[in-house]
Each structure stands twice: as C-alpha cells, then as structure tokens.
N, C-alpha and C. Protein backbone atom coordinates (compact mmCIF):
# COMPACT_ATOMS: atom_id res chain seq x y z
N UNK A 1 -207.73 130.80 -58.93
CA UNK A 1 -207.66 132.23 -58.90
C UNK A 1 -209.06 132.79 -58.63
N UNK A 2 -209.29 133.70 -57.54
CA UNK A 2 -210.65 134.13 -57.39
C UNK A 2 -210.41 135.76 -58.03
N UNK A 3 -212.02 135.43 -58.53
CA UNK A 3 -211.86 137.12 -59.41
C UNK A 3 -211.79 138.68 -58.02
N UNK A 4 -211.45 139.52 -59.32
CA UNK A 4 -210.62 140.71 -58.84
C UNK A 4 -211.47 141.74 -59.20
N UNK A 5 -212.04 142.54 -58.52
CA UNK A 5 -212.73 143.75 -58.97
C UNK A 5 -211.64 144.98 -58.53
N UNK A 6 -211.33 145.46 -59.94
CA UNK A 6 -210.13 146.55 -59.99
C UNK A 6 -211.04 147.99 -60.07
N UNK A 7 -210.27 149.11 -59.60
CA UNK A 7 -210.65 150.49 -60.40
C UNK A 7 -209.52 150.53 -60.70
N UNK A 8 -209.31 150.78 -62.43
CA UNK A 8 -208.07 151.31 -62.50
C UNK A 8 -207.75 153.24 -62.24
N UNK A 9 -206.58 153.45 -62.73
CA UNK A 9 -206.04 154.73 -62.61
C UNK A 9 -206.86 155.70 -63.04
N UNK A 10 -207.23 155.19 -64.40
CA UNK A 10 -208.37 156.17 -65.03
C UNK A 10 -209.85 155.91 -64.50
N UNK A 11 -209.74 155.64 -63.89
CA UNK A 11 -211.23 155.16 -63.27
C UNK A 11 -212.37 154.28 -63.88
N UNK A 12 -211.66 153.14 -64.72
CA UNK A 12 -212.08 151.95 -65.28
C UNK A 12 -212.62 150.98 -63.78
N UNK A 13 -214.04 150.46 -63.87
CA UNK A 13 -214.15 149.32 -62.96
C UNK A 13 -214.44 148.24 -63.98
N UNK A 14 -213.49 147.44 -63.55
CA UNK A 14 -213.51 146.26 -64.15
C UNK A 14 -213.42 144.77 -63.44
N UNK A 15 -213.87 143.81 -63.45
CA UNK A 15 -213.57 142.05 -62.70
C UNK A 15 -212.48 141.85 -63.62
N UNK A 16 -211.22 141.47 -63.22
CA UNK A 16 -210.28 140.36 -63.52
C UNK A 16 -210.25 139.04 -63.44
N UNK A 17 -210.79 137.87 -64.31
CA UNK A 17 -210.93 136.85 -63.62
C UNK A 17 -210.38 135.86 -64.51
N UNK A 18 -210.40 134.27 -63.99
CA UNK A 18 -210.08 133.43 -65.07
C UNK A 18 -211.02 133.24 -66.31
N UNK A 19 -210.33 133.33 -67.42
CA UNK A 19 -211.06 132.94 -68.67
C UNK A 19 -211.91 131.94 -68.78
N UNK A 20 -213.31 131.87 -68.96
CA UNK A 20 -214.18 131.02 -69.19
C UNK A 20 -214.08 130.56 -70.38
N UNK A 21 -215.17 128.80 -70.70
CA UNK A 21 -215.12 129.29 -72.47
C UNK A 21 -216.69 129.69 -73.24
N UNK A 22 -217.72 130.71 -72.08
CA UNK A 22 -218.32 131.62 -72.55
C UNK A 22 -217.55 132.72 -72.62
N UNK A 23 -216.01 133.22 -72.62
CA UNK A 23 -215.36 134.31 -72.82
C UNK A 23 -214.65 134.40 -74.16
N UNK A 24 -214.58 133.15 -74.59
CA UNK A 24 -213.75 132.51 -75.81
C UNK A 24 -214.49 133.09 -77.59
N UNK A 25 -215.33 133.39 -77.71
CA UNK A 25 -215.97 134.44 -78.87
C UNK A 25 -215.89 135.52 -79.02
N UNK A 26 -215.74 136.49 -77.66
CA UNK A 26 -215.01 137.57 -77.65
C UNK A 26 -213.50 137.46 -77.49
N UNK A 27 -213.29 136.78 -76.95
CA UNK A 27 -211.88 136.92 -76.82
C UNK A 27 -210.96 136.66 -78.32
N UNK A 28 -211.80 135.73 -79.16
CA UNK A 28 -210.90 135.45 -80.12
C UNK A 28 -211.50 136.68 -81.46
N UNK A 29 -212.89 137.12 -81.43
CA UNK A 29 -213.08 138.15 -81.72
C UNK A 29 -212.18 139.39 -81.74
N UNK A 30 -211.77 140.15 -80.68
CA UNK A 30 -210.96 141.15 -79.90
C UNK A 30 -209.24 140.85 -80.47
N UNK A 31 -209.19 139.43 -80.09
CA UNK A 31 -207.35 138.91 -80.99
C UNK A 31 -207.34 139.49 -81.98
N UNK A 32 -208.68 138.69 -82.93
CA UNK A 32 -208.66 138.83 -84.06
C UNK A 32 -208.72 140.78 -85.04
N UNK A 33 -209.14 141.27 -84.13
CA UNK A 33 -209.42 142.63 -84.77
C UNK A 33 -208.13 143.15 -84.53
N UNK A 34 -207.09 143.03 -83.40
CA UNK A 34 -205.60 143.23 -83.03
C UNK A 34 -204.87 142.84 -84.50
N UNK A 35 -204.95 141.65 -84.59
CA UNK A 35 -204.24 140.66 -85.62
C UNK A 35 -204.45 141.63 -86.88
N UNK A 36 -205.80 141.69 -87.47
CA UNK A 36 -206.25 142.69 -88.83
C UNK A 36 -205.60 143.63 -88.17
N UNK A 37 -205.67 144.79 -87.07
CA UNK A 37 -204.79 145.74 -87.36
C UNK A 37 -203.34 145.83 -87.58
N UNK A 38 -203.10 144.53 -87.39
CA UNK A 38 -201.47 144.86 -87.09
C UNK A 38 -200.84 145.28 -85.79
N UNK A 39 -201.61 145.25 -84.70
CA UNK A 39 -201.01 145.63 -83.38
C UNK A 39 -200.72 144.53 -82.69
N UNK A 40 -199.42 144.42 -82.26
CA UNK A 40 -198.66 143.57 -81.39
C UNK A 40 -198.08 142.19 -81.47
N UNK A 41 -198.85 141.94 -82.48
CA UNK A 41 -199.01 140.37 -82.37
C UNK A 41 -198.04 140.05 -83.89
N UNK A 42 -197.73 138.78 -83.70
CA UNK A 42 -197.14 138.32 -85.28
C UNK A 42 -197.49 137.64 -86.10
N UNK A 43 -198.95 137.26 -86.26
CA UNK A 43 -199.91 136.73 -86.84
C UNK A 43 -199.72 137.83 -88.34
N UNK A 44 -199.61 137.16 -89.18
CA UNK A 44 -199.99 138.00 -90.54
C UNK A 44 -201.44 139.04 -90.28
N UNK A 45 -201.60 140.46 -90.62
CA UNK A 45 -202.42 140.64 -90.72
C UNK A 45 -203.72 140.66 -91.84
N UNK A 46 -203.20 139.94 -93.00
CA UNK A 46 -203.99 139.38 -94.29
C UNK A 46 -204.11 138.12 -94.01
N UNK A 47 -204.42 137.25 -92.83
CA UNK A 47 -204.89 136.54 -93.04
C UNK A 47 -205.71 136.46 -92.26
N UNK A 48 -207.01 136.04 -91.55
CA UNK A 48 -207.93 135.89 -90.63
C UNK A 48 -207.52 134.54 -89.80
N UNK A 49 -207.94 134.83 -88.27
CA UNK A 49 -207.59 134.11 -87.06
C UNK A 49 -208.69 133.30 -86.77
N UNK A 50 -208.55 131.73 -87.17
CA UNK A 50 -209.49 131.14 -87.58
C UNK A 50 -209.90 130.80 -85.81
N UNK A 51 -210.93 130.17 -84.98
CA UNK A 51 -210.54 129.97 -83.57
C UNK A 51 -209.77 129.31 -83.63
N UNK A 52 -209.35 128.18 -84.16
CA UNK A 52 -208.75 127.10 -83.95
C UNK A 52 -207.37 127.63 -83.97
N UNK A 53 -206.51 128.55 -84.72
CA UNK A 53 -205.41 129.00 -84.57
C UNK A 53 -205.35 130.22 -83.76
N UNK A 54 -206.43 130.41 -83.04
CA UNK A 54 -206.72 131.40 -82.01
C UNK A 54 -206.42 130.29 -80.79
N UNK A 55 -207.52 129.46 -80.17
CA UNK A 55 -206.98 128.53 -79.63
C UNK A 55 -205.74 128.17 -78.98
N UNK A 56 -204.99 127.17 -80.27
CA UNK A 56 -203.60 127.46 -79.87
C UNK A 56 -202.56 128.19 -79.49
N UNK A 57 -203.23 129.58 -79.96
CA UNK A 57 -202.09 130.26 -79.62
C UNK A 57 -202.41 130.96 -77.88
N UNK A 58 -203.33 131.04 -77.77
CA UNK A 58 -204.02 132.23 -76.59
C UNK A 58 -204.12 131.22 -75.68
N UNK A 59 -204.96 129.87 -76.14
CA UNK A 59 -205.50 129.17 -74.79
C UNK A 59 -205.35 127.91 -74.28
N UNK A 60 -204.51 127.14 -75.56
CA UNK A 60 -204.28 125.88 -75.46
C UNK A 60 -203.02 125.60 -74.72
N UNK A 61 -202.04 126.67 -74.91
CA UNK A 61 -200.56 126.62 -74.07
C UNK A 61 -200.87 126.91 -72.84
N UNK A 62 -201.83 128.18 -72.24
CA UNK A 62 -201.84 128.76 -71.40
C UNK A 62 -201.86 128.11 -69.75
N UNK A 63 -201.20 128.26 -68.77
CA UNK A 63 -200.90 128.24 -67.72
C UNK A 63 -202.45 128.58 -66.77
N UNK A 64 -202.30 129.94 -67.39
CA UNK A 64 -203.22 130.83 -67.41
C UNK A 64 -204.23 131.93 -68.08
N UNK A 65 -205.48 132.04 -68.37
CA UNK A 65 -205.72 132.75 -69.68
C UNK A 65 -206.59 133.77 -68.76
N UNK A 66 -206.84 135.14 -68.33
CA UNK A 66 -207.52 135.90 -67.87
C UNK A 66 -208.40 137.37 -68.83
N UNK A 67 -209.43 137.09 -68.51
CA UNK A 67 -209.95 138.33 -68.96
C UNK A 67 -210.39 139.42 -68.33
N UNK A 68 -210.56 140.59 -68.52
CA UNK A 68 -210.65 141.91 -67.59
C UNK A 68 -212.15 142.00 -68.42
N UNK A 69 -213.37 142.39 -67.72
CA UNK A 69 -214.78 142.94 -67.91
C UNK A 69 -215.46 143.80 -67.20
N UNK A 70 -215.78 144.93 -68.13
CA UNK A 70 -216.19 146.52 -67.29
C UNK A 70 -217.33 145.40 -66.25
N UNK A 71 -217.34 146.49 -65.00
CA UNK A 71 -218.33 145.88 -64.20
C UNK A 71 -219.46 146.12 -64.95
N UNK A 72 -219.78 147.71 -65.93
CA UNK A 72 -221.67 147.97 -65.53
C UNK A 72 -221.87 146.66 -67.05
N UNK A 73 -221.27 146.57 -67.51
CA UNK A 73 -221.83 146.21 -68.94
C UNK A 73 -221.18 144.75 -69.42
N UNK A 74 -220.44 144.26 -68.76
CA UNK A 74 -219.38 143.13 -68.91
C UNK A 74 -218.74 142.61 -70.50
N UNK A 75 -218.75 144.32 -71.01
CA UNK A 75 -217.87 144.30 -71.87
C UNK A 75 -216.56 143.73 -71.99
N UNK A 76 -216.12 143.00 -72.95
CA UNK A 76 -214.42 142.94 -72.29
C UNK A 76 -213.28 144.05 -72.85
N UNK A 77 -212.96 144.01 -71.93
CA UNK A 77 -211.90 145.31 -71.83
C UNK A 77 -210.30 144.58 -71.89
N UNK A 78 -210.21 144.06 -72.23
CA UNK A 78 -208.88 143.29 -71.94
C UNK A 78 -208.48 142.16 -71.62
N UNK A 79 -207.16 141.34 -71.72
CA UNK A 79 -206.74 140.02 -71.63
C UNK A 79 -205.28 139.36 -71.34
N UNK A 80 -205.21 138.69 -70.54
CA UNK A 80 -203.92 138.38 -70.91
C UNK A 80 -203.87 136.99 -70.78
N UNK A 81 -202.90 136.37 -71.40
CA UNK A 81 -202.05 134.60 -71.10
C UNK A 81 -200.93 134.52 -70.58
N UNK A 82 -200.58 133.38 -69.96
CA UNK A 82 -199.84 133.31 -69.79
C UNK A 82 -199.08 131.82 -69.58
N UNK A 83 -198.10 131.63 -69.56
CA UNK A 83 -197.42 130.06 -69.98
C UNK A 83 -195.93 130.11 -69.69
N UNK A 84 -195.16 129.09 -69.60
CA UNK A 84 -193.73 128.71 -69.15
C UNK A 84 -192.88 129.49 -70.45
N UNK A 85 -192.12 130.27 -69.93
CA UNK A 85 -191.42 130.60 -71.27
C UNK A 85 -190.32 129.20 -72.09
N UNK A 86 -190.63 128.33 -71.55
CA UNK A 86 -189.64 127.28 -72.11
C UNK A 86 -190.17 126.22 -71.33
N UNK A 87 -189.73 125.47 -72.02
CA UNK A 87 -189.80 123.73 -71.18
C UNK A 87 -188.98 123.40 -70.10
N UNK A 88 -188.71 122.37 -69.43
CA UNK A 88 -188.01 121.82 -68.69
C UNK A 88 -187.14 122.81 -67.42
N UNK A 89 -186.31 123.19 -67.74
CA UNK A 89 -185.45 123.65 -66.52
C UNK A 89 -185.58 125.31 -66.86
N UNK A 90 -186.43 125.95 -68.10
CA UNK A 90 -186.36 126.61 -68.46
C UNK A 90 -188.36 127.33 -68.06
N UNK A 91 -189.17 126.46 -67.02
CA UNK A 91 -190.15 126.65 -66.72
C UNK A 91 -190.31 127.25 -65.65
N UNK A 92 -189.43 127.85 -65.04
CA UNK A 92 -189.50 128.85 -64.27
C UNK A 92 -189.83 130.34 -64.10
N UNK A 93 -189.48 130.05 -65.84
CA UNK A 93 -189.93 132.17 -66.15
C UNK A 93 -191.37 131.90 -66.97
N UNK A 94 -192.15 132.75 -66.61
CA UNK A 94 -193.23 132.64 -67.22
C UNK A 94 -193.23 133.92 -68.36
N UNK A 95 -193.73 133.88 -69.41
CA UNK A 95 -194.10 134.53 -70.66
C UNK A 95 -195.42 134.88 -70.41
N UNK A 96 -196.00 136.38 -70.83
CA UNK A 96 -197.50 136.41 -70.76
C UNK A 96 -197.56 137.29 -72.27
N UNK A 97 -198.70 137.36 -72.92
CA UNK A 97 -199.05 138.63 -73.83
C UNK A 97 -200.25 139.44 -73.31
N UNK A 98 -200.66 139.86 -73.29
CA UNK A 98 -201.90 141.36 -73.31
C UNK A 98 -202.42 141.71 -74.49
N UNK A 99 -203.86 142.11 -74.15
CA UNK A 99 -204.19 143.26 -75.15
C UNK A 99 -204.96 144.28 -74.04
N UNK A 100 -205.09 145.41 -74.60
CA UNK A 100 -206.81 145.96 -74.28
C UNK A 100 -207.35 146.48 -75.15
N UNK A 101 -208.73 146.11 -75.53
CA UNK A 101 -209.57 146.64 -76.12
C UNK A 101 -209.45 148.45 -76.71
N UNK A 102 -209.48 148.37 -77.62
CA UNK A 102 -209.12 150.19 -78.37
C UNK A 102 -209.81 150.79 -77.22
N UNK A 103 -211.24 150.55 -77.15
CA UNK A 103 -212.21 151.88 -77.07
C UNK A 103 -211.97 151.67 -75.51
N UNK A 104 -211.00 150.96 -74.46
CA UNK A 104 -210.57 150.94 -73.06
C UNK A 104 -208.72 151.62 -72.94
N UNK A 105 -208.60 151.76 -73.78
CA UNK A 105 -207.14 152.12 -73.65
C UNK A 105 -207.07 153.21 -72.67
N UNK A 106 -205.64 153.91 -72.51
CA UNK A 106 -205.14 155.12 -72.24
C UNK A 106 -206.09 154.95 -70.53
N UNK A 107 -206.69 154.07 -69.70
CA UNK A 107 -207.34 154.28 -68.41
C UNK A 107 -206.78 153.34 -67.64
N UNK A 108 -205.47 152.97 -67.46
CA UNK A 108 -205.05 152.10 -67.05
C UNK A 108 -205.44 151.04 -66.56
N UNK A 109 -205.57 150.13 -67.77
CA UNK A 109 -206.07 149.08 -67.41
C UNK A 109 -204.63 148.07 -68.21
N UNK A 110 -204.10 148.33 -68.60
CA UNK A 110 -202.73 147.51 -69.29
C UNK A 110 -201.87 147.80 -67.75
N UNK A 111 -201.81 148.42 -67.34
CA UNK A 111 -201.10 148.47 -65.40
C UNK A 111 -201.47 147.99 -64.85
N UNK A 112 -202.83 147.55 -64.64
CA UNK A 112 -203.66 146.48 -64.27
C UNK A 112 -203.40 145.27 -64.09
N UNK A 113 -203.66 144.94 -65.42
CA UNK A 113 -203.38 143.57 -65.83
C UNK A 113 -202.09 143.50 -65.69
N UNK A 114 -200.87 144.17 -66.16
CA UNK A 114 -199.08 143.94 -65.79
C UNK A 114 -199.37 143.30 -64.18
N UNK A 115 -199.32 144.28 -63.80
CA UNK A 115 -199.46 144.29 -62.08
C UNK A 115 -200.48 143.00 -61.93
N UNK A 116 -201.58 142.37 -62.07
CA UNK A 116 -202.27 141.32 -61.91
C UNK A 116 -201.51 140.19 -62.71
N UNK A 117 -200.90 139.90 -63.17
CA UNK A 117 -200.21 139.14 -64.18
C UNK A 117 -198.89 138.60 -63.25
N UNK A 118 -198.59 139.39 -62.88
CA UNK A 118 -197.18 139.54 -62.01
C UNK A 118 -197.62 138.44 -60.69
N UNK A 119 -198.40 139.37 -60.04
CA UNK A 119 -198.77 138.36 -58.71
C UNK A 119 -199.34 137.00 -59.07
N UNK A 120 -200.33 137.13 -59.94
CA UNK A 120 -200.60 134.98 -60.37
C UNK A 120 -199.22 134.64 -60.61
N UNK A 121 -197.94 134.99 -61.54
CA UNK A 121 -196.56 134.21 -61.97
C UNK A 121 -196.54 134.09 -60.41
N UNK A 122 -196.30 134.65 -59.45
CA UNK A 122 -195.34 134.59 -58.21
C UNK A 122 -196.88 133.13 -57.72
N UNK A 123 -197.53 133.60 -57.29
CA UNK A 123 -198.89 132.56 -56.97
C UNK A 123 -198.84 130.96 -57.70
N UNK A 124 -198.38 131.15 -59.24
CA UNK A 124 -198.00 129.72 -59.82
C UNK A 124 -196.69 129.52 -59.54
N UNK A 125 -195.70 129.83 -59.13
CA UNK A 125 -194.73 129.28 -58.57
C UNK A 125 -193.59 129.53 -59.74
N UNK A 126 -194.01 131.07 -60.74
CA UNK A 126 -192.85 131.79 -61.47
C UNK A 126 -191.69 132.80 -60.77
N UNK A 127 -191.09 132.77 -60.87
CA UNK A 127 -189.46 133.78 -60.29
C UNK A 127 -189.05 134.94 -61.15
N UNK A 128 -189.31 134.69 -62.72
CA UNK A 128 -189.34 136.16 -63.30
C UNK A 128 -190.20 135.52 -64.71
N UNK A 129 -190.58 136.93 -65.68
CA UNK A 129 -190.99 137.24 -66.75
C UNK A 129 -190.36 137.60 -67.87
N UNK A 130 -190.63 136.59 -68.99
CA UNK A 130 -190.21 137.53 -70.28
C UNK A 130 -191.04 137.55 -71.17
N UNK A 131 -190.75 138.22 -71.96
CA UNK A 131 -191.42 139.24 -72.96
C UNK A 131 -190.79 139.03 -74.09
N UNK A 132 -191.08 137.76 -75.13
CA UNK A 132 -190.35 137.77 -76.53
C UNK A 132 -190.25 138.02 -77.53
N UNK A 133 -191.40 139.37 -77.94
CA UNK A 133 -191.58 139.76 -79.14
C UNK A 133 -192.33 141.22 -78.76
N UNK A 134 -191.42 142.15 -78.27
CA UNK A 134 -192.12 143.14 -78.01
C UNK A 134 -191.65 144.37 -79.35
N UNK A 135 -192.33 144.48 -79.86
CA UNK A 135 -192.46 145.41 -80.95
C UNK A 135 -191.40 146.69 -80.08
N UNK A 136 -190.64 147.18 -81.31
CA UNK A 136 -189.86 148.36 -80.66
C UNK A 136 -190.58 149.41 -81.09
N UNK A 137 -192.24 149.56 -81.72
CA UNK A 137 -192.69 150.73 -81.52
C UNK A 137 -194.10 150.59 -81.20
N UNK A 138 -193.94 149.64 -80.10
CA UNK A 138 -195.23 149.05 -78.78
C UNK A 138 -195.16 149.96 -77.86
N UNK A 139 -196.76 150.93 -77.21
CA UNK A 139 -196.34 151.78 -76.74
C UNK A 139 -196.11 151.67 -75.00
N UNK A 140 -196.34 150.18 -75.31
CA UNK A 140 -196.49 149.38 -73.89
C UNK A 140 -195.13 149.34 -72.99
N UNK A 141 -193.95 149.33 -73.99
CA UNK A 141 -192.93 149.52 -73.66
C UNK A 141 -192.53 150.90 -72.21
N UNK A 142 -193.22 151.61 -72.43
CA UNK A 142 -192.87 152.81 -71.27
C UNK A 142 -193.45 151.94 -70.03
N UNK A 143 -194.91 151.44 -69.96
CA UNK A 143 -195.49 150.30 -68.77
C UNK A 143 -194.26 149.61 -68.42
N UNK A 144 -194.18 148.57 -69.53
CA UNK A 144 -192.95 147.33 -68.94
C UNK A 144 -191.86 148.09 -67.92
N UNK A 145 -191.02 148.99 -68.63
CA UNK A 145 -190.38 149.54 -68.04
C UNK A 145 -190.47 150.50 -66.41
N UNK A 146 -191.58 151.01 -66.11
CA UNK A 146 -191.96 151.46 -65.66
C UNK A 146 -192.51 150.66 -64.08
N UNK A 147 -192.78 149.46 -64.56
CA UNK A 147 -192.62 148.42 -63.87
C UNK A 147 -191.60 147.52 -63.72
N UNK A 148 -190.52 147.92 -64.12
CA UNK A 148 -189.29 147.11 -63.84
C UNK A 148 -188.86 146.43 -64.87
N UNK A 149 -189.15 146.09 -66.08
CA UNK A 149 -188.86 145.46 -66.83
C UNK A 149 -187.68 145.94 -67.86
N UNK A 150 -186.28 145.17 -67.86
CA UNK A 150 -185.57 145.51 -68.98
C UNK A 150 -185.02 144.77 -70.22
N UNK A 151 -184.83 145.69 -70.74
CA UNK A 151 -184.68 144.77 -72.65
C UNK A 151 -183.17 144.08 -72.39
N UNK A 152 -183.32 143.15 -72.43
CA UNK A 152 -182.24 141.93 -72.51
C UNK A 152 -181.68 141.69 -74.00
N UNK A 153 -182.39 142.34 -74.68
CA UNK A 153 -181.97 141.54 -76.13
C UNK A 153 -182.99 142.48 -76.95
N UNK A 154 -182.39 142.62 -78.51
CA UNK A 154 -183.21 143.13 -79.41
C UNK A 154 -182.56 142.25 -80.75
N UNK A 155 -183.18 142.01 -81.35
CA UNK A 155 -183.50 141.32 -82.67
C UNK A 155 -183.90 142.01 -83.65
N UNK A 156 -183.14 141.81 -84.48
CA UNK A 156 -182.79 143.24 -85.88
C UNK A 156 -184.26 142.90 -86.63
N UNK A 157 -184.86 143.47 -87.47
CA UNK A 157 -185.78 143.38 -88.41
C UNK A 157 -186.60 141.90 -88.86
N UNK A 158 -187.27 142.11 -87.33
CA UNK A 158 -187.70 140.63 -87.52
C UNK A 158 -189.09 140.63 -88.12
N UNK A 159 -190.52 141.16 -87.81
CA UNK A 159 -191.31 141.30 -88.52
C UNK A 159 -191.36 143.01 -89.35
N UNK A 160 -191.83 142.59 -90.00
CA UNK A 160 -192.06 143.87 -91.09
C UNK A 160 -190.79 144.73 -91.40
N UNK A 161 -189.54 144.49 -90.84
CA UNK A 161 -188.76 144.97 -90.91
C UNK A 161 -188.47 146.16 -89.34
N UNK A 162 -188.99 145.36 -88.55
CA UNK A 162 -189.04 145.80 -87.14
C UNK A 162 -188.49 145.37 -86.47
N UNK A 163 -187.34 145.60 -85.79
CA UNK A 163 -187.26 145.41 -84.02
C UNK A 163 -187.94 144.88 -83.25
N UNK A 164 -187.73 143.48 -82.54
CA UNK A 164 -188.36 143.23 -81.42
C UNK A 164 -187.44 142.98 -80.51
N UNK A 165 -187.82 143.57 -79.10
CA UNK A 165 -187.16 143.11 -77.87
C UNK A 165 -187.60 142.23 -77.00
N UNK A 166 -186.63 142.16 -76.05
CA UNK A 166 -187.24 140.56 -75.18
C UNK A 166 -186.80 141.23 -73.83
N UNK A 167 -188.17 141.45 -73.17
CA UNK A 167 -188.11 142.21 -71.75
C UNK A 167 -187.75 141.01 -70.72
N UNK A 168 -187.65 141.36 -69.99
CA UNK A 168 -187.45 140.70 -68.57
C UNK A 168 -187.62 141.54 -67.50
N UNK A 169 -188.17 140.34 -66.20
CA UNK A 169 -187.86 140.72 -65.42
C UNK A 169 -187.94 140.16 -63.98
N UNK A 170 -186.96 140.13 -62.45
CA UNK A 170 -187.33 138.92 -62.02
C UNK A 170 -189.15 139.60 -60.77
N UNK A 171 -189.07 138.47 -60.42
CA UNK A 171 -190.54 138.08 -59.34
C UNK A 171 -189.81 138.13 -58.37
C-alpha cells in the first residue's frame, strides 16, 4: 500500500499510510484513552490496555493496520484495522474498526478512512464488509450508512446493556 495524502471535507491534511511499529505507542496510547472512555470498543473500561492486549487485538490479526497523520505536525489523527471477518470460506468479507482522535473529529476524517478502508478490502481481494459490534448509540452509524452500509442484525443488550449491530456491506 503506498501512502495517501488526503484533505478531508473539513479541511484536515493528513498521510494515510501503513502502520509502522514507530506508530505502535501512539497508537496503543490513542486505543487506550478510547477504551478508558468507553467509546466504541468492548474492552472493559476499568481496566487498562496493556500493549500486549493492545497488540492482539489491533495488530496481531490484522490483514491490515493503517494510520492517518496531520501532515504539518504528524500527529495521529486516526486509525483503522482490518482482517477476514471469519476463517476459511468465510474470508472473503473483511471486518475493519476505526477510531479518530477526539481533538480531529467532526472534519471528516472517519469518511476518509471508511472510503480508504473500502478500496484496500477491494485491493486485498475482499467482496464486502462487516461491522460486528457497532454500538447502537455510535455516532458513526449515520457515516456507515451513508456510505452504503446496512444493519443486518442487532443483538439485544449486549454490552452495558446496549445494542449492537452488525453492518454490512458488499465491495
């Protein structure tokens, strides 16, 4: 994958590129402050994201692990993974997660990365996407959709007593 210098919507410039592992301290940094808040993810948020269970989860499965970095300051602004949603005959759909960074939000840079995410699945030789734990009060949900993605399935009170759905969608 050769890197990507984006402007997003809001007028974010940022490189999209493959994850290094000089990217890997922030990156599990950035998880980790997600995780303590409680946004997105299903990691307990009382417990701390040691790397090593950072690792596994973000970079050791991954297919693909990308990070987004403002051009002037090479802050990171964002991330995504991505991996086979299943094994065997079931490795055709690829699964990704996201974050972006708080203080980058709302400048489209989560459209970004959707939309950059999308073309590597089709580039690794994926046909569609799912999405297996999307919080039903993720506000990412209007994006997914917005880009084509629909809820196939919802799952009654699975964390915290929440809703999660399982987006899809094909390549």
């Amino acid at each position: 994958m050769d890197p990507q210098r984006v402007t997003t919507g809001g007028g974010l410039d940022v490189e999209i590129r493959e994850t290094t592992h000089h990217d890997h301290p922030d990156l599990h940094a950035a998880f980790s402050s997600l995780v303590l808040a409680g946004e997105g993810y299903p990691q307990h948020p009382d417990r701390p994201v040691s790397f090593d269970t950072f690792r596994d989860y973000w970079l050791a499965p991954a297919t693909l692990a990308v990070v987004a970095r403002v051009v002037s300051d090479r802050a990171l602004a964002g991330a995504y993974t991505m991996k086979p949603n299943g094994p065997g005959r079931a490795a055709h759909v690829a699964n990704a997660g996201y974050f972006v960074a708080p203080s980058h939000r709302g400048r489209g840079l989560g459209s970004a990365l959707v939309r950059h995410s999308m073309e590597e699945a089709r580039r690794l030789g994926f046909d569609a996407m799912q999405y297996n734990l999307v919080f039903a009060s993720n506000p990412a949900r209007v994006l997914y959709e917005r880009l084509g993605f629909e809820v196939v399935g919802r799952v009654p009170r699975v964390i915290d007593g929440e809703d999660v759905l399982i987006y899809w969608r094909e390549l």
